[in-house]
PDB file of N, CA and C in Angstrom:
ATOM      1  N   UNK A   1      72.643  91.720  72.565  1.00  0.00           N
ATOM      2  CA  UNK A   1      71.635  92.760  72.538  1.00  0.00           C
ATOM      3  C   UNK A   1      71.224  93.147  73.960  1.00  0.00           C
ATOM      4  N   UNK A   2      71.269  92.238  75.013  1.00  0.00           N
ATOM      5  CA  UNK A   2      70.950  92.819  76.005  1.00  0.00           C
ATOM      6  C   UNK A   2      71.897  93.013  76.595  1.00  0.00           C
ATOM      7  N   UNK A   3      72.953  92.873  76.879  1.00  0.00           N
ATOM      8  CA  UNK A   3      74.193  93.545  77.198  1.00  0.00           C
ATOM      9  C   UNK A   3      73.886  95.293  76.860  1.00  0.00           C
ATOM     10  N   UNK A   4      73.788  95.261  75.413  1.00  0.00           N
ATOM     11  CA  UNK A   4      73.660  96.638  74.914  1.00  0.00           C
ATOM     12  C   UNK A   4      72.662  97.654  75.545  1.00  0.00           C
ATOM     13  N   UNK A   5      71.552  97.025  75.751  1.00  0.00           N
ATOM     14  CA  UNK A   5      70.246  97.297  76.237  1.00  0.00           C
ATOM     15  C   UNK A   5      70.836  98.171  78.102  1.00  0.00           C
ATOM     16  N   UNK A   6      71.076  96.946  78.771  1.00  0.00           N
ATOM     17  CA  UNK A   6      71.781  97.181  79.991  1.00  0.00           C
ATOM     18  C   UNK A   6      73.150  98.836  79.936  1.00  0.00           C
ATOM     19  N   UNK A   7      73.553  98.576  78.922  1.00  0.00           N
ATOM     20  CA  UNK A   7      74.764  99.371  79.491  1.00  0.00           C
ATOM     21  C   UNK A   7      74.076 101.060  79.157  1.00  0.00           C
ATOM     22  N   UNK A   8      73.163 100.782  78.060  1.00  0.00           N
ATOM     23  CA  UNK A   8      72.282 102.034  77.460  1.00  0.00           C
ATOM     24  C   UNK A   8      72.883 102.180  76.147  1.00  0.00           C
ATOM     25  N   UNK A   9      73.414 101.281  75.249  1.00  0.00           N
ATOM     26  CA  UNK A   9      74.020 101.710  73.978  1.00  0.00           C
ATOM     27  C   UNK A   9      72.237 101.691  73.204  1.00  0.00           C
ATOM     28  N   UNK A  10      71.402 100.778  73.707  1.00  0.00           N
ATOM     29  CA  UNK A  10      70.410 100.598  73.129  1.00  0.00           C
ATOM     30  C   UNK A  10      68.983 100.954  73.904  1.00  0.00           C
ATOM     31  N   UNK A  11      68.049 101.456  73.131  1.00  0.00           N
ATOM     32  CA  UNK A  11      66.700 102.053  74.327  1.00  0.00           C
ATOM     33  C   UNK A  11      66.219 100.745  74.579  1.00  0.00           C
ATOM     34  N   UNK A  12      65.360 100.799  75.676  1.00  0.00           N
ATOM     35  CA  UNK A  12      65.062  99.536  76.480  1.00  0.00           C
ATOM     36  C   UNK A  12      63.629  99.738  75.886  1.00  0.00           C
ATOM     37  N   UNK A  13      63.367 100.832  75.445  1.00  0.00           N
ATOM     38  CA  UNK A  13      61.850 100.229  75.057  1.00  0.00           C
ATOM     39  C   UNK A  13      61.495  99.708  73.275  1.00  0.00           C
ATOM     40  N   UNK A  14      62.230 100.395  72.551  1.00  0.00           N
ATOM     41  CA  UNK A  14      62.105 100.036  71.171  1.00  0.00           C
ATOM     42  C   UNK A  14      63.159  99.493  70.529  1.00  0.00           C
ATOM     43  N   UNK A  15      64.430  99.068  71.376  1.00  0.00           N
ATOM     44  CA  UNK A  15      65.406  98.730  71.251  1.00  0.00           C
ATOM     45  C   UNK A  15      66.361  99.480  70.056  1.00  0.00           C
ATOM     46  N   UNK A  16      65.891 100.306  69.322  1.00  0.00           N
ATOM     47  CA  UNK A  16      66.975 101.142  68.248  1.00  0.00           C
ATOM     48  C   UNK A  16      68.185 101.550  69.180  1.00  0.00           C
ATOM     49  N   UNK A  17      69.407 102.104  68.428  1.00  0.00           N
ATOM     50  CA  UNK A  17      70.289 102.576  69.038  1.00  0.00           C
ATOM     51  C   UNK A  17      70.352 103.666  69.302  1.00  0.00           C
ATOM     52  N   UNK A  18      70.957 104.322  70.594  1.00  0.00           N
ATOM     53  CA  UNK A  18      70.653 105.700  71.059  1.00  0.00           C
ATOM     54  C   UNK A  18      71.530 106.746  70.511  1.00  0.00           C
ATOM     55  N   UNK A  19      73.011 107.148  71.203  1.00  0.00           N
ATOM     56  CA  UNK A  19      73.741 107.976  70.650  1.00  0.00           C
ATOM     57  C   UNK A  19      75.090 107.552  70.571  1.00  0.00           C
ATOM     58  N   UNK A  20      75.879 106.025  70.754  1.00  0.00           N
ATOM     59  CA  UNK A  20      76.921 105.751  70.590  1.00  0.00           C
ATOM     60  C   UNK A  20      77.510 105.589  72.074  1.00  0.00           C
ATOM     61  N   UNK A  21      76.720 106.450  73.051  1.00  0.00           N
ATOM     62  CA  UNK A  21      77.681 106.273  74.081  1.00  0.00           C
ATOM     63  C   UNK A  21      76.973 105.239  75.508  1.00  0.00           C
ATOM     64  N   UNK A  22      77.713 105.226  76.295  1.00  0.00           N
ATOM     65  CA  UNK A  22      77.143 103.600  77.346  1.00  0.00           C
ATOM     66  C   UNK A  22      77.247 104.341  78.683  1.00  0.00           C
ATOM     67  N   UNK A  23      76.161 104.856  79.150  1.00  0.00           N
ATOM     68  CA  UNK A  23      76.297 105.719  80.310  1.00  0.00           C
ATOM     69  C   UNK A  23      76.390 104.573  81.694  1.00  0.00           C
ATOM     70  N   UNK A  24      75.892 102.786  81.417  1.00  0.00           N
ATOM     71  CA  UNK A  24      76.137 101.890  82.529  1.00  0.00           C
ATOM     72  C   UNK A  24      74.857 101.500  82.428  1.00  0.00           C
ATOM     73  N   UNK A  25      73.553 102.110  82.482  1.00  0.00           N
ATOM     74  CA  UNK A  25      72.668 101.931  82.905  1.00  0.00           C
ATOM     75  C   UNK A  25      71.360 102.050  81.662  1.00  0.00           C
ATOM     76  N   UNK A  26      70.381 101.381  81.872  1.00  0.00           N
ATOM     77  CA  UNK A  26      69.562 100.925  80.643  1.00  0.00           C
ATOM     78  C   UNK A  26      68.616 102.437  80.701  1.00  0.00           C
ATOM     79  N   UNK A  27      68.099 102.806  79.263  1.00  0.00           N
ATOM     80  CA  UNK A  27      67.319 104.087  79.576  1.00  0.00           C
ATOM     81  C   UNK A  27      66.827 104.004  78.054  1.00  0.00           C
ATOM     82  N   UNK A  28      66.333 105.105  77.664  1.00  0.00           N
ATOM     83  CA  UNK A  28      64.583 105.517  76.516  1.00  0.00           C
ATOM     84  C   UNK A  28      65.335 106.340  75.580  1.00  0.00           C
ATOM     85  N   UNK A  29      65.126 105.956  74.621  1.00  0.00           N
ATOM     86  CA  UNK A  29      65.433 107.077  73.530  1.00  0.00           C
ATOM     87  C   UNK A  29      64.681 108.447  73.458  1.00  0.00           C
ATOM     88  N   UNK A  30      64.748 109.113  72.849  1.00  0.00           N
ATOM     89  CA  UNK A  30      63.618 110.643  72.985  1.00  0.00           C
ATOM     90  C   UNK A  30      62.436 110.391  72.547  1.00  0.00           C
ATOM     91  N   UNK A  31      62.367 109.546  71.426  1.00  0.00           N
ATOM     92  CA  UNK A  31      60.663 109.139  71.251  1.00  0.00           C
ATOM     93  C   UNK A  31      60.157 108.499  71.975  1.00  0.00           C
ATOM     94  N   UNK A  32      60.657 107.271  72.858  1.00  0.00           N
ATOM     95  CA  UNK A  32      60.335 106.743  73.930  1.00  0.00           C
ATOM     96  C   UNK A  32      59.800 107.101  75.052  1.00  0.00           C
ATOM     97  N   UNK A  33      60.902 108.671  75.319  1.00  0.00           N
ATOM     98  CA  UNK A  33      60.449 109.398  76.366  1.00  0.00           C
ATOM     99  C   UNK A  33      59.353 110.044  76.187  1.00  0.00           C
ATOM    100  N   UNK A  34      58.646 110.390  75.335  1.00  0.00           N
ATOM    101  CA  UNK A  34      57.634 111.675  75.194  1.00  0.00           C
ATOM    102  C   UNK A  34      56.292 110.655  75.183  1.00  0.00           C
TER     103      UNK A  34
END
């Protein structure tokens, strides 16, 4: 899970999954962001 978290498959703040893809770097889903 934190692997996932790290690469960005997963949001770092509510941990759900984002959109399938692993940009490298950990980041927020859209509800997260707002």
């Amino acid at each position: 899970m934190v692997e996932d978290i790290l690469e960005g498959l997963m949001c770092e703040g509510c941990y759900s999954f984002i959109d399938g893809e692993a940009p490298g770097y950990p980041r927020l889903c859209e509800d997260c962001q707002e």
